[in-house]
C-alpha atoms as a PDB file:
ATOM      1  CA  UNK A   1      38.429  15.229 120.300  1.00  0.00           C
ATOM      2  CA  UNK A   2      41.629  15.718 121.608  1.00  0.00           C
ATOM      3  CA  UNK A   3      41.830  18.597 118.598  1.00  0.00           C
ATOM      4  CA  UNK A   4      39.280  21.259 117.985  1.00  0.00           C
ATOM      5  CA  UNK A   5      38.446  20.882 114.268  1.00  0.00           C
ATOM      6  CA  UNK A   6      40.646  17.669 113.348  1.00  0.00           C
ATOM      7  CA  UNK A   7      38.049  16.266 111.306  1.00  0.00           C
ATOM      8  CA  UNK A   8      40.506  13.873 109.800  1.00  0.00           C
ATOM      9  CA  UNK A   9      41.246  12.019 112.941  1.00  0.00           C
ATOM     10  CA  UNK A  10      37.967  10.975 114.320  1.00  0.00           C
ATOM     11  CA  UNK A  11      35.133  11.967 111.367  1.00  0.00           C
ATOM     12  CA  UNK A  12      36.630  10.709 108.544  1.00  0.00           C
ATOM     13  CA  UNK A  13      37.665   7.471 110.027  1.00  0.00           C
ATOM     14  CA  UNK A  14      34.126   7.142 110.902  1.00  0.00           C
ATOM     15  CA  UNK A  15      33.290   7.628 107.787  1.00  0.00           C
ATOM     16  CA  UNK A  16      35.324   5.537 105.911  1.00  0.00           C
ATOM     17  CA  UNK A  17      34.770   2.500 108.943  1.00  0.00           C
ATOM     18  CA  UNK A  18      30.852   3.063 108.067  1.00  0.00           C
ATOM     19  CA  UNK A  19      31.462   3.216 104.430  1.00  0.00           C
ATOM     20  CA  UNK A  20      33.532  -0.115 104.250  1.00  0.00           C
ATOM     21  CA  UNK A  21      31.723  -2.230 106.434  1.00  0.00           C
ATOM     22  CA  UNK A  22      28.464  -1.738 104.261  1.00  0.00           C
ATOM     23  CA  UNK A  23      30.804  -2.937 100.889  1.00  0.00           C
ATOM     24  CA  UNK A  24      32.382  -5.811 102.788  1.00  0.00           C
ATOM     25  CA  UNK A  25      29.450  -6.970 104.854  1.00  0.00           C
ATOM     26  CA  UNK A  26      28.464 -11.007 104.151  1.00  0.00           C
ATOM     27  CA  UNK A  27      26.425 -13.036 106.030  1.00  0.00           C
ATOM     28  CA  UNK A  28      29.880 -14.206 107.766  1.00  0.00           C
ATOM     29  CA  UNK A  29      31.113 -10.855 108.396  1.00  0.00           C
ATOM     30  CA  UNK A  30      28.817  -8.519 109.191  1.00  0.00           C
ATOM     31  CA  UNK A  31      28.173  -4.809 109.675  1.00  0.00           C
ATOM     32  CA  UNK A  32      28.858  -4.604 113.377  1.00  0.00           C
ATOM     33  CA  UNK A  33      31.937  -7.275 112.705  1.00  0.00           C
ATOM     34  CA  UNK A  34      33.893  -4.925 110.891  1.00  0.00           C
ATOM     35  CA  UNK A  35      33.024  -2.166 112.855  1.00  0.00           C
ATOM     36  CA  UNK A  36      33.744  -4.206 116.539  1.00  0.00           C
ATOM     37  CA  UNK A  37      36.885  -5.698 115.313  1.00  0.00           C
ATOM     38  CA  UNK A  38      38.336  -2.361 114.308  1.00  0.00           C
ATOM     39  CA  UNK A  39      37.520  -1.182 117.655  1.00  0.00           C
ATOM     40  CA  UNK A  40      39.646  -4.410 118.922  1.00  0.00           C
ATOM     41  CA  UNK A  41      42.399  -3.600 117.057  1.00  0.00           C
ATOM     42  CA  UNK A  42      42.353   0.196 117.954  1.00  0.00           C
ATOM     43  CA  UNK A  43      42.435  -0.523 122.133  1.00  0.00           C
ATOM     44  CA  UNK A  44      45.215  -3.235 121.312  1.00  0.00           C
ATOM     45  CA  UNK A  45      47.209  -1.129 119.440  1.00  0.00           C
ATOM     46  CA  UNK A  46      50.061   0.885 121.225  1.00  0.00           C
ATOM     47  CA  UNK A  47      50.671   4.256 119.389  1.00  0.00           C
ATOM     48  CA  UNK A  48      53.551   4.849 122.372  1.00  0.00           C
ATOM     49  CA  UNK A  49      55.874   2.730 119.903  1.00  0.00           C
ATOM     50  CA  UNK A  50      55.817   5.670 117.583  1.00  0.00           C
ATOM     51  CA  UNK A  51      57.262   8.508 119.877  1.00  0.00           C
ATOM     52  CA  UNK A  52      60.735   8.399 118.332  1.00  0.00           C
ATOM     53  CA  UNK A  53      59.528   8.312 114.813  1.00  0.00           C
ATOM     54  CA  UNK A  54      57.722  11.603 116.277  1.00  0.00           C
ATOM     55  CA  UNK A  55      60.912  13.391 117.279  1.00  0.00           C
ATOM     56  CA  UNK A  56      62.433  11.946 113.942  1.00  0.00           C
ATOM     57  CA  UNK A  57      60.327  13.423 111.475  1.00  0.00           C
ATOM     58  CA  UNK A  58      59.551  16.591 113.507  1.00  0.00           C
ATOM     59  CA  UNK A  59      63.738  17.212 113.787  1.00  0.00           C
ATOM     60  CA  UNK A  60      63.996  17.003 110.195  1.00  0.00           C
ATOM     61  CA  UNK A  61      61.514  20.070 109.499  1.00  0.00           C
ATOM     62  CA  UNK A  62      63.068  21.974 112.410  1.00  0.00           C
ATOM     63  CA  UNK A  63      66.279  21.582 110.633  1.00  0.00           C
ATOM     64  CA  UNK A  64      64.499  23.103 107.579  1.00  0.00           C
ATOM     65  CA  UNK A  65      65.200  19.577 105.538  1.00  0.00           C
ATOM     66  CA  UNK A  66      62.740  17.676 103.979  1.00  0.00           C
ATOM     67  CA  UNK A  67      61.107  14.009 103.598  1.00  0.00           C
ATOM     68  CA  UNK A  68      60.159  11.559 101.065  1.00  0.00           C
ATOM     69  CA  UNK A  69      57.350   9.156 102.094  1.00  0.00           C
ATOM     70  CA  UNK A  70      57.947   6.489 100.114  1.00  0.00           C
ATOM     71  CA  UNK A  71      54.805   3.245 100.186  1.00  0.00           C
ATOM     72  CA  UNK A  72      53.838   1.145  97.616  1.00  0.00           C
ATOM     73  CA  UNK A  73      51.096  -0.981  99.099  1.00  0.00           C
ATOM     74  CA  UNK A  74      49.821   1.841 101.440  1.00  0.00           C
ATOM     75  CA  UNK A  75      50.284   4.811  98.879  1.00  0.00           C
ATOM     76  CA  UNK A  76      46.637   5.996  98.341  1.00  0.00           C
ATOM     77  CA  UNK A  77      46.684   5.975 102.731  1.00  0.00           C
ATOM     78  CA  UNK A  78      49.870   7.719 102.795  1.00  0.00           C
ATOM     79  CA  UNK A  79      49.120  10.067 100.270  1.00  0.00           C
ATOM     80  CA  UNK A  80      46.135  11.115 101.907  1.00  0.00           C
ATOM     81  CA  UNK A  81      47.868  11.885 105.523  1.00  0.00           C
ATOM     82  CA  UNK A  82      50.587  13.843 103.641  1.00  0.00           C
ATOM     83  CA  UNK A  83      48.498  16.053 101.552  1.00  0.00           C
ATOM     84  CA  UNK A  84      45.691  16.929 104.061  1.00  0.00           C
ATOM     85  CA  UNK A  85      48.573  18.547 106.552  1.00  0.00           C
ATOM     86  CA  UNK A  86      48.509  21.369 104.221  1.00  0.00           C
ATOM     87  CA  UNK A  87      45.106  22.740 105.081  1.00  0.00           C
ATOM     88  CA  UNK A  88      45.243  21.789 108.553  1.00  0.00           C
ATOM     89  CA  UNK A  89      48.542  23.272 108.890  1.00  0.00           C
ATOM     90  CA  UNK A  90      49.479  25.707 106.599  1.00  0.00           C
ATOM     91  CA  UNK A  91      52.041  23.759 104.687  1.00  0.00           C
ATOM     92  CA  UNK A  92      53.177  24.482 101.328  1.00  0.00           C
ATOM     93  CA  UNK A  93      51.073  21.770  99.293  1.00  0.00           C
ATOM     94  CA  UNK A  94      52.655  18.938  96.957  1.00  0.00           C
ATOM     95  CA  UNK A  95      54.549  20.739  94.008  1.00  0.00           C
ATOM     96  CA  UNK A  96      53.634  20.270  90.817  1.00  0.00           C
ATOM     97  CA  UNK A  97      55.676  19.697  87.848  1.00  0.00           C
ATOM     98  CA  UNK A  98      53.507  22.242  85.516  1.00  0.00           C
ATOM     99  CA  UNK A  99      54.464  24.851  88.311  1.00  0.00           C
ATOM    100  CA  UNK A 100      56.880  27.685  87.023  1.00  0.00           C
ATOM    101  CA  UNK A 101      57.855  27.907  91.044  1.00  0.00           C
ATOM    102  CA  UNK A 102      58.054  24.712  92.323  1.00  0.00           C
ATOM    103  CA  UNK A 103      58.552  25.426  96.304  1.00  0.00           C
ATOM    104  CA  UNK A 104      58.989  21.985  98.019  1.00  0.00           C
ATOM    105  CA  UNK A 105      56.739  20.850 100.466  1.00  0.00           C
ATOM    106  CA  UNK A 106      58.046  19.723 103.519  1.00  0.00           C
ATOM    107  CA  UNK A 107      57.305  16.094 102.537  1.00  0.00           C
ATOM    108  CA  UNK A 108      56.221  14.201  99.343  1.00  0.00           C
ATOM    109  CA  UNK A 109      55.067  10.727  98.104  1.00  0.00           C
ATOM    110  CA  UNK A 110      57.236   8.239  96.116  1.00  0.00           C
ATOM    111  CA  UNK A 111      55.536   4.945  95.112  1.00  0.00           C
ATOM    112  CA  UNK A 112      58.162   2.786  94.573  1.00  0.00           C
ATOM    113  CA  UNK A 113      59.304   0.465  91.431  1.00  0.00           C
ATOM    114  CA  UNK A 114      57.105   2.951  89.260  1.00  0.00           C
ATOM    115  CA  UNK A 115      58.851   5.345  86.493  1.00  0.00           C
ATOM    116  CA  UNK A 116      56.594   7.557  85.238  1.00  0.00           C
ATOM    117  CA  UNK A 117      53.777   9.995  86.908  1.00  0.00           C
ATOM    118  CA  UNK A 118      50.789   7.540  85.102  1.00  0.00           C
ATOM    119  CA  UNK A 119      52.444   4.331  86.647  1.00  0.00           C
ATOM    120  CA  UNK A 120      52.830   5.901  90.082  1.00  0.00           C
ATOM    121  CA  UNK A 121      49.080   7.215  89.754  1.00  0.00           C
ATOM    122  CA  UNK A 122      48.109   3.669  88.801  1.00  0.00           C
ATOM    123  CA  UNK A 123      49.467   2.128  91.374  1.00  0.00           C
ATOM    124  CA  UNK A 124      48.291   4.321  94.288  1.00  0.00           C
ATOM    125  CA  UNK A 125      44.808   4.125  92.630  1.00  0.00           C
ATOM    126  CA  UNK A 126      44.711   0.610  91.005  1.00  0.00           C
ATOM    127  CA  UNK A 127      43.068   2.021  88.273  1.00  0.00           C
ATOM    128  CA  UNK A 128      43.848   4.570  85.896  1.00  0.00           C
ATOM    129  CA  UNK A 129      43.135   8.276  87.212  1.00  0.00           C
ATOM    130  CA  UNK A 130      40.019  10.226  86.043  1.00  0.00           C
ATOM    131  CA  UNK A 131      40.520  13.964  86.339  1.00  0.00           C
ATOM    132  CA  UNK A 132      37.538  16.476  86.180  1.00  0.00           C
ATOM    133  CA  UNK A 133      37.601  17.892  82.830  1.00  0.00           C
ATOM    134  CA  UNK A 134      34.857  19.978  83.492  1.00  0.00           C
ATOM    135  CA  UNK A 135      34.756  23.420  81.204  1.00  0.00           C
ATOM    136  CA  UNK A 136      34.174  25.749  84.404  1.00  0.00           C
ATOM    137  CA  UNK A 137      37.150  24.619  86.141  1.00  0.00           C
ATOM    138  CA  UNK A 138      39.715  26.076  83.495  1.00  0.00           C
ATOM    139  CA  UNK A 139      41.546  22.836  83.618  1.00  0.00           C
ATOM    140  CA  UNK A 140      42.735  23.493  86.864  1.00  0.00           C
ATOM    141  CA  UNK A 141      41.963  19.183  88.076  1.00  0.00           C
ATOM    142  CA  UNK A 142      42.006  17.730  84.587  1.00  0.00           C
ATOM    143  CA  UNK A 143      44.153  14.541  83.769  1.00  0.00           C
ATOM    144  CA  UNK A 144      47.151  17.055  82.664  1.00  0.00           C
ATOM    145  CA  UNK A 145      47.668  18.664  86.070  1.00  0.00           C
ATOM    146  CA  UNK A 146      47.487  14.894  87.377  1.00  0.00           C
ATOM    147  CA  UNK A 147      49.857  13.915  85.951  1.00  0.00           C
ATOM    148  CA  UNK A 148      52.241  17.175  86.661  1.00  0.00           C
ATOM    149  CA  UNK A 149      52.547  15.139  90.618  1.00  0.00           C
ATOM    150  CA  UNK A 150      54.965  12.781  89.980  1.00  0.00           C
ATOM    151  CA  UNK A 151      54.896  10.336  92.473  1.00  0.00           C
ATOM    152  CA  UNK A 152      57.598   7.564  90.515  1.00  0.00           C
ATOM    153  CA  UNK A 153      61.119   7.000  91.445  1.00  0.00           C
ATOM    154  CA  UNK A 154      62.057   9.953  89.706  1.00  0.00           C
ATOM    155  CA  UNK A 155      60.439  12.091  92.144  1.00  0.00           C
ATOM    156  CA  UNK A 156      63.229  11.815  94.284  1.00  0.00           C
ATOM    157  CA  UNK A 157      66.065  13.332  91.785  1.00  0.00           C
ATOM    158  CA  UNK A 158      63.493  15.936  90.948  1.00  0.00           C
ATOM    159  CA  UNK A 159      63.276  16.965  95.148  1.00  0.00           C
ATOM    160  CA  UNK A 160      67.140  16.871  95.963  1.00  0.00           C
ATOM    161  CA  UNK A 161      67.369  19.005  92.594  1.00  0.00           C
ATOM    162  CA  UNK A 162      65.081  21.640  93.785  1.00  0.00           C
ATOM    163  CA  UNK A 163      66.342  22.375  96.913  1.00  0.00           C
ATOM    164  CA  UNK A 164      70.348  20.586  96.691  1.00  0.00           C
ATOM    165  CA  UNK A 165      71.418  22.302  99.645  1.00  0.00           C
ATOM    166  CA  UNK A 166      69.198  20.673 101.937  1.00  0.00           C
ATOM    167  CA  UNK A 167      68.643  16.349 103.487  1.00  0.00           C
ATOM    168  CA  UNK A 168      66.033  14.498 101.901  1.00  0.00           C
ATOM    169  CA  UNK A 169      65.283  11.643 103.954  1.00  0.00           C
ATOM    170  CA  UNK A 170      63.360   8.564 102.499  1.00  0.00           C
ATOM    171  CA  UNK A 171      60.288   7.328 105.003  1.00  0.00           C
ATOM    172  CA  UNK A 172      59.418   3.983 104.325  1.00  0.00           C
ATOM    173  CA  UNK A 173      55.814   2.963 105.392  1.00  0.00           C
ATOM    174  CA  UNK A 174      54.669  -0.416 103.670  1.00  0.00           C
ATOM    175  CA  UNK A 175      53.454  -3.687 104.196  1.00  0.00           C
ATOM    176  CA  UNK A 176      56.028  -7.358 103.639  1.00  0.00           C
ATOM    177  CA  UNK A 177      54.023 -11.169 104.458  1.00  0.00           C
ATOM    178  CA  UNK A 178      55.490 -13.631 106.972  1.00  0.00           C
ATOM    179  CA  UNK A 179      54.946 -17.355 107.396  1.00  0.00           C
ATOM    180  CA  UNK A 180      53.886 -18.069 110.620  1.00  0.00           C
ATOM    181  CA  UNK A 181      56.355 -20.858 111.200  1.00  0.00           C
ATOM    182  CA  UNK A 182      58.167 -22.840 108.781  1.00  0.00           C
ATOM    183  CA  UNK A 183      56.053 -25.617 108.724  1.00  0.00           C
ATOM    184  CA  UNK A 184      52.748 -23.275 108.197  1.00  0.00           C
ATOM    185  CA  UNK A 185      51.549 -22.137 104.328  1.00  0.00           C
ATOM    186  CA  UNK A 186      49.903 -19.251 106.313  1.00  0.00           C
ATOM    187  CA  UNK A 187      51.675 -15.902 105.976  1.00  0.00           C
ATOM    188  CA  UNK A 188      51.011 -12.793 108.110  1.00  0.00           C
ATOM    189  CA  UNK A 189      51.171  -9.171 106.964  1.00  0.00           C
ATOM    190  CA  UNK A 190      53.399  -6.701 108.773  1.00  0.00           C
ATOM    191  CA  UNK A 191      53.506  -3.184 108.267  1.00  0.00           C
ATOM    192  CA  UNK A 192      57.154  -1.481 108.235  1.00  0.00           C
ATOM    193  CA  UNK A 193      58.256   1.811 109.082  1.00  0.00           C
ATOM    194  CA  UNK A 194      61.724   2.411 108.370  1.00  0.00           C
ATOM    195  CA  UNK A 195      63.374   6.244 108.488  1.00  0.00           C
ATOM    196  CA  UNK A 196      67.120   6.651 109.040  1.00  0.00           C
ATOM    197  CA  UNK A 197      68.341   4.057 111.675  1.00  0.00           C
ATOM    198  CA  UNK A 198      65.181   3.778 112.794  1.00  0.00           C
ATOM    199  CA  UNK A 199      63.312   0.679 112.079  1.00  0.00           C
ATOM    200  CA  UNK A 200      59.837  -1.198 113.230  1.00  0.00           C
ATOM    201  CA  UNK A 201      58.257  -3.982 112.284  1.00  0.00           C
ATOM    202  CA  UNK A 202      53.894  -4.060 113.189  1.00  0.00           C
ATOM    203  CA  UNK A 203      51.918  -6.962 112.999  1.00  0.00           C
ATOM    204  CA  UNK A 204      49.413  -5.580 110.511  1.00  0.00           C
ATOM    205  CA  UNK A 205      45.370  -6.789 110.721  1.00  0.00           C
ATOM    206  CA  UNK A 206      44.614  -9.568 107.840  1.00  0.00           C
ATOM    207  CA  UNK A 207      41.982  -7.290 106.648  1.00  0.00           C
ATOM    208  CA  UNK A 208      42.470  -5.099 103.922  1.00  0.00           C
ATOM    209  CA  UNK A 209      40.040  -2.104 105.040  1.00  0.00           C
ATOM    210  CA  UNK A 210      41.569  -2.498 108.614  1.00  0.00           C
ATOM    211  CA  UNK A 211      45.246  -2.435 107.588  1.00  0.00           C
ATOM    212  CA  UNK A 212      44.254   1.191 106.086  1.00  0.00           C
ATOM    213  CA  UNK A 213      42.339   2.315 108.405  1.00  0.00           C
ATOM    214  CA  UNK A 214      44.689   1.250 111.190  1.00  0.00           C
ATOM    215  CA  UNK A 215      47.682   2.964 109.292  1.00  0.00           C
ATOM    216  CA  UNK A 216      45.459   5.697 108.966  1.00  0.00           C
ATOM    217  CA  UNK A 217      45.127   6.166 112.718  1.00  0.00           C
ATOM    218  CA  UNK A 218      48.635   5.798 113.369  1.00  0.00           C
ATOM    219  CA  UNK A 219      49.409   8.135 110.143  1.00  0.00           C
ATOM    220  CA  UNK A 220      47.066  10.841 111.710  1.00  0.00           C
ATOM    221  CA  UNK A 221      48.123  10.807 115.054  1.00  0.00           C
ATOM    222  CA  UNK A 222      52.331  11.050 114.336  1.00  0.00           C
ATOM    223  CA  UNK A 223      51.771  13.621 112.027  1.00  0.00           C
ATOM    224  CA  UNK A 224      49.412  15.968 114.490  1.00  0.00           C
ATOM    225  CA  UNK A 225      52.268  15.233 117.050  1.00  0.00           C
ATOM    226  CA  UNK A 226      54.399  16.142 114.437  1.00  0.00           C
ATOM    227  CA  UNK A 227      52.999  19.507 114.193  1.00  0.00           C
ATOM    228  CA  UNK A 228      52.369  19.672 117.290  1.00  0.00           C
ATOM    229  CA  UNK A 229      56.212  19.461 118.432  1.00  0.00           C
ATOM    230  CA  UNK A 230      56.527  22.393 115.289  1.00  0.00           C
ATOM    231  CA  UNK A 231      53.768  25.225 117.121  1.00  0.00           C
ATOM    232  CA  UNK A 232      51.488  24.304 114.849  1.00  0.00           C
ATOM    233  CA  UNK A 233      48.619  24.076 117.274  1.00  0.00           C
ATOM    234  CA  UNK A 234      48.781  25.472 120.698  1.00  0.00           C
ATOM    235  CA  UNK A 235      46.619  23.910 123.284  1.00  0.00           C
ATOM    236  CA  UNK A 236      43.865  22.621 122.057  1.00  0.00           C
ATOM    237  CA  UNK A 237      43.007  24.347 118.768  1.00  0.00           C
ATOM    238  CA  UNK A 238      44.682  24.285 115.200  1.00  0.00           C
ATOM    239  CA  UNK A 239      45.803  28.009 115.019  1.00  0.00           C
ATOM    240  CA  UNK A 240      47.620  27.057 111.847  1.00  0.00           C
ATOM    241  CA  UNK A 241      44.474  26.219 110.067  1.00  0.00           C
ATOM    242  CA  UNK A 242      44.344  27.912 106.163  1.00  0.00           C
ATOM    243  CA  UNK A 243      41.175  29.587 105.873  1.00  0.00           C
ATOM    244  CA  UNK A 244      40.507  27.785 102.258  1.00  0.00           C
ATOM    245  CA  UNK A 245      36.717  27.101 102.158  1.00  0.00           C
ATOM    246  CA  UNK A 246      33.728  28.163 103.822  1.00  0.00           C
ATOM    247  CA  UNK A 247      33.675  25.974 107.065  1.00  0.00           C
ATOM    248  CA  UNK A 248      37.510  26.377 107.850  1.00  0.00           C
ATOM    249  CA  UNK A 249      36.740  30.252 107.808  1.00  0.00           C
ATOM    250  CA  UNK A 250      34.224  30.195 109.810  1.00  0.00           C
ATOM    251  CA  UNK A 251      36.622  27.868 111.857  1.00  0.00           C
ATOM    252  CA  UNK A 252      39.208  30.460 111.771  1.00  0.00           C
ATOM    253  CA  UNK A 253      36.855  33.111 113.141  1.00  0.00           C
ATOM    254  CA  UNK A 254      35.418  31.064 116.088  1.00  0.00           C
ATOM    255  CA  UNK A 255      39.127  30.577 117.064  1.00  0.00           C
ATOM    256  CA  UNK A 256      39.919  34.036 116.514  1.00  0.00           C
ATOM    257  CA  UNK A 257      37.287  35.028 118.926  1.00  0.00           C
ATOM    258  CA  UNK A 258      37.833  33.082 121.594  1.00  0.00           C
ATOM    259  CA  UNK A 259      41.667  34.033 121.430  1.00  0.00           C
ATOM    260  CA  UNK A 260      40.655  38.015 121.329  1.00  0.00           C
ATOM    261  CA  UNK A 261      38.385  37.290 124.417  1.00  0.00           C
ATOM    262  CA  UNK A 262      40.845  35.968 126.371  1.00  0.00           C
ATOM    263  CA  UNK A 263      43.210  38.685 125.742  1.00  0.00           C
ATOM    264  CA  UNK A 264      41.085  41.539 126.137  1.00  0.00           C
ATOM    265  CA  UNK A 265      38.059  39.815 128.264  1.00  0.00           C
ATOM    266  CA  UNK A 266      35.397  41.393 125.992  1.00  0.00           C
ATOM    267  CA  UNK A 267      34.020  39.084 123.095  1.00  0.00           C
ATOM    268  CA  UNK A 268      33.959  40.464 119.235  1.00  0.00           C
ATOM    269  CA  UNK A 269      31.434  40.581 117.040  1.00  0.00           C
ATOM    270  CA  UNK A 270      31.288  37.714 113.982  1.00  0.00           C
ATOM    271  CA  UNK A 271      30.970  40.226 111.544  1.00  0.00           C
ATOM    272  CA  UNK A 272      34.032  42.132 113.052  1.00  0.00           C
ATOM    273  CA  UNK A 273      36.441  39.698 113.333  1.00  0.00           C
ATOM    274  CA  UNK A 274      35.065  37.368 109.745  1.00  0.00           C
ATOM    275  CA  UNK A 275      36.296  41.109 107.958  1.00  0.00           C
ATOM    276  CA  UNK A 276      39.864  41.039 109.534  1.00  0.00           C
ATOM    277  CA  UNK A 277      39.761  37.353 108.431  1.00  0.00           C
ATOM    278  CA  UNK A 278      39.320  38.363 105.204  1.00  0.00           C
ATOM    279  CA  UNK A 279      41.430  41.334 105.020  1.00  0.00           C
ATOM    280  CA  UNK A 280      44.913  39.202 106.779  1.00  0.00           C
ATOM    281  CA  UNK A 281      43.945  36.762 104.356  1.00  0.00           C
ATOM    282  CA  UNK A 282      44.594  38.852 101.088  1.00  0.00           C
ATOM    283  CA  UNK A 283      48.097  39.699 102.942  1.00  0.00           C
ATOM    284  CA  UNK A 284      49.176  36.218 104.527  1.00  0.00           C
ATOM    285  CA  UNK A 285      52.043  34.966 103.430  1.00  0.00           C
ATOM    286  CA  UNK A 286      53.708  31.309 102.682  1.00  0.00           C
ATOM    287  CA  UNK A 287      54.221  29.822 106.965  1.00  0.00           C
ATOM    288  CA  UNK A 288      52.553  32.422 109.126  1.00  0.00           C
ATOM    289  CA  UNK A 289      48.905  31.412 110.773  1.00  0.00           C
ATOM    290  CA  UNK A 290      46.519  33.638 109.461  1.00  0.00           C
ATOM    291  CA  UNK A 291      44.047  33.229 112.839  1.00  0.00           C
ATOM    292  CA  UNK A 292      47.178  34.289 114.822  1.00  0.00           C
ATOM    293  CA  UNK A 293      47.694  37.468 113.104  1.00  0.00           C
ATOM    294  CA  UNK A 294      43.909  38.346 112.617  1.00  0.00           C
ATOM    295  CA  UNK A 295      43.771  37.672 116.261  1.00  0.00           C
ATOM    296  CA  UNK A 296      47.045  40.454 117.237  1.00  0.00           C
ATOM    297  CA  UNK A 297      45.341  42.421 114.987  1.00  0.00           C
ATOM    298  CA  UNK A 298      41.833  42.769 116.705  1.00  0.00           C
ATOM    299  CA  UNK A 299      43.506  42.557 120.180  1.00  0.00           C
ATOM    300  CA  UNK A 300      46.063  45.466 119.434  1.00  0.00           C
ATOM    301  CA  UNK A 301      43.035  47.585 117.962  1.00  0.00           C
ATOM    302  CA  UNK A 302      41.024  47.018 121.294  1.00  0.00           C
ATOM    303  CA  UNK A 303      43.889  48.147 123.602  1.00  0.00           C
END
């Protein structure tokens, strides 16, 4: 893995490959076809083609402005890279309109042509969204608090009003059809990518699960690059990783070690360093890396 810990790259993809090749598999497409063709279409793909939509995005956050990614076909795929930057890199998550502070995220989704939070949900989804309305969880994931992320055209009004001072740039990732040729009935999909003056046009795979899963390659990689070009990782390990659940801590301590070794040449204990973890992480506040200042922390004591 070209990250330590990016899960979402490699694993996930895995997963979801594995996991849609056993729904779609017929006795004309197999298992192994939809798991071989993907692999086609991975080694013919060039991500190179992407490096200025790399500096684009990753100028607009150094600038401290914001973006809208706005899909309608590729929402749910969308939606998924944009949200999952927040544990991996310690971004403020997606606002939501139940909030009394609503701090913007660096980026947000808009599905367009919908005009209420419901309709957007729906259309990401196709189907109607079930939240948990399960007693223990206070109503913290229920259907309510859904529908407080608003992902309809309005969403946009709503960002430039919370933070007016500051560019919100639209970045459109979809899919249009082309005919072939005039004389052909056949149309093939293309995925777009459109943000300022920039503008690309992909032909996109004629499978469903593979346009995804491509996007979501392509998705993955420009936003770690993203991040990248923003000191959000630093070699080869995510330093900006939130400590949120049990295996990111335990993440954040392995990392924390091996920093603290290398600065002092003498290896902590687990224990040691896992109650620094905890104690940074009842101080941290909103964009600073918690394994960073654990890590000065446990190097300055050992000096």
């Amino acid at each position: 893995m070209a990250l330590s810990g990016s899960t979402r790259m490699q694993a996930t993809t895995v997963l979801m490959l594995a996991a849609g090749a056993a729904l779609f598999a017929t006795p004309s497409k197999s298992i192994s076809y939809w798991i071989q063709s993907f692999y086609n279409l991975v080694q013919d793909t060039d991500f190179k083609i992407f490096h200025d939509y790399v500096i684009r995005e990753s100028e607009i956050y150094t600038k401290k402005d914001y973006c809208i990614h706005s899909s309608k076909h590729f929402a749910i795929s969308v939606l998924t890279d944009t949200t999952e930057r927040s544990p991996t890199f310690s971004l403020l998550p997606f606002e939501n309109d139940l909030e009394k502070e609503k701090l913007p995220s660096w980026t947000y989704l808009n599905v367009p042509d919908t005009q209420n939070p419901l309709e957007s949900w729906k259309t990401t989804l196709h189907r109607t969204p079930r939240g948990l309305e399960w007693s223990e969880l206070a109503g913290k994931y229920n259907n309510h608090v859904l529908e407080g992320f608003d992902f309809s055209d309005h969403i946009i009004a709503k960002r430039k009003s919370r933070a007016p001072q500051n560019q919100h740039t639209i970045y459109k990732i979809d899919r249009i059809q082309k005919k072939e040729s005039l004389q052909s009935d056949q149309s093939q999909p293309y995925y777009i990518f459109e943000i300022g003056d920039l503008k690309l046009e992909l032909k996109a795979p004629t499978e469903l699960l593979h346009q995804h899963l491509l996007l979501k390659l392509i998705l993955n990689s420009s936003s770690c690059l993203v991040m990248g070009r923003l000191g959000r990782f630093e070699n080869n390990m995510m330093l900006w990783v939130k400590s949120s659940n049990k295996k990111l801590i335990d993440r954040s301590i392995r990392y924390i070690s091996q920093l603290v070794e290398h600065a002092t040449g003498s290896l902590p204990h687990y224990n040691t360093v896992a109650y620094a973890l905890f104690e940074e992480i009842e101080k941290i506040k909103m964009n600073e890396s918690v394994v960073l200042k654990t890590a000065d922390r446990l190097i300055l004591s050992a000096q």
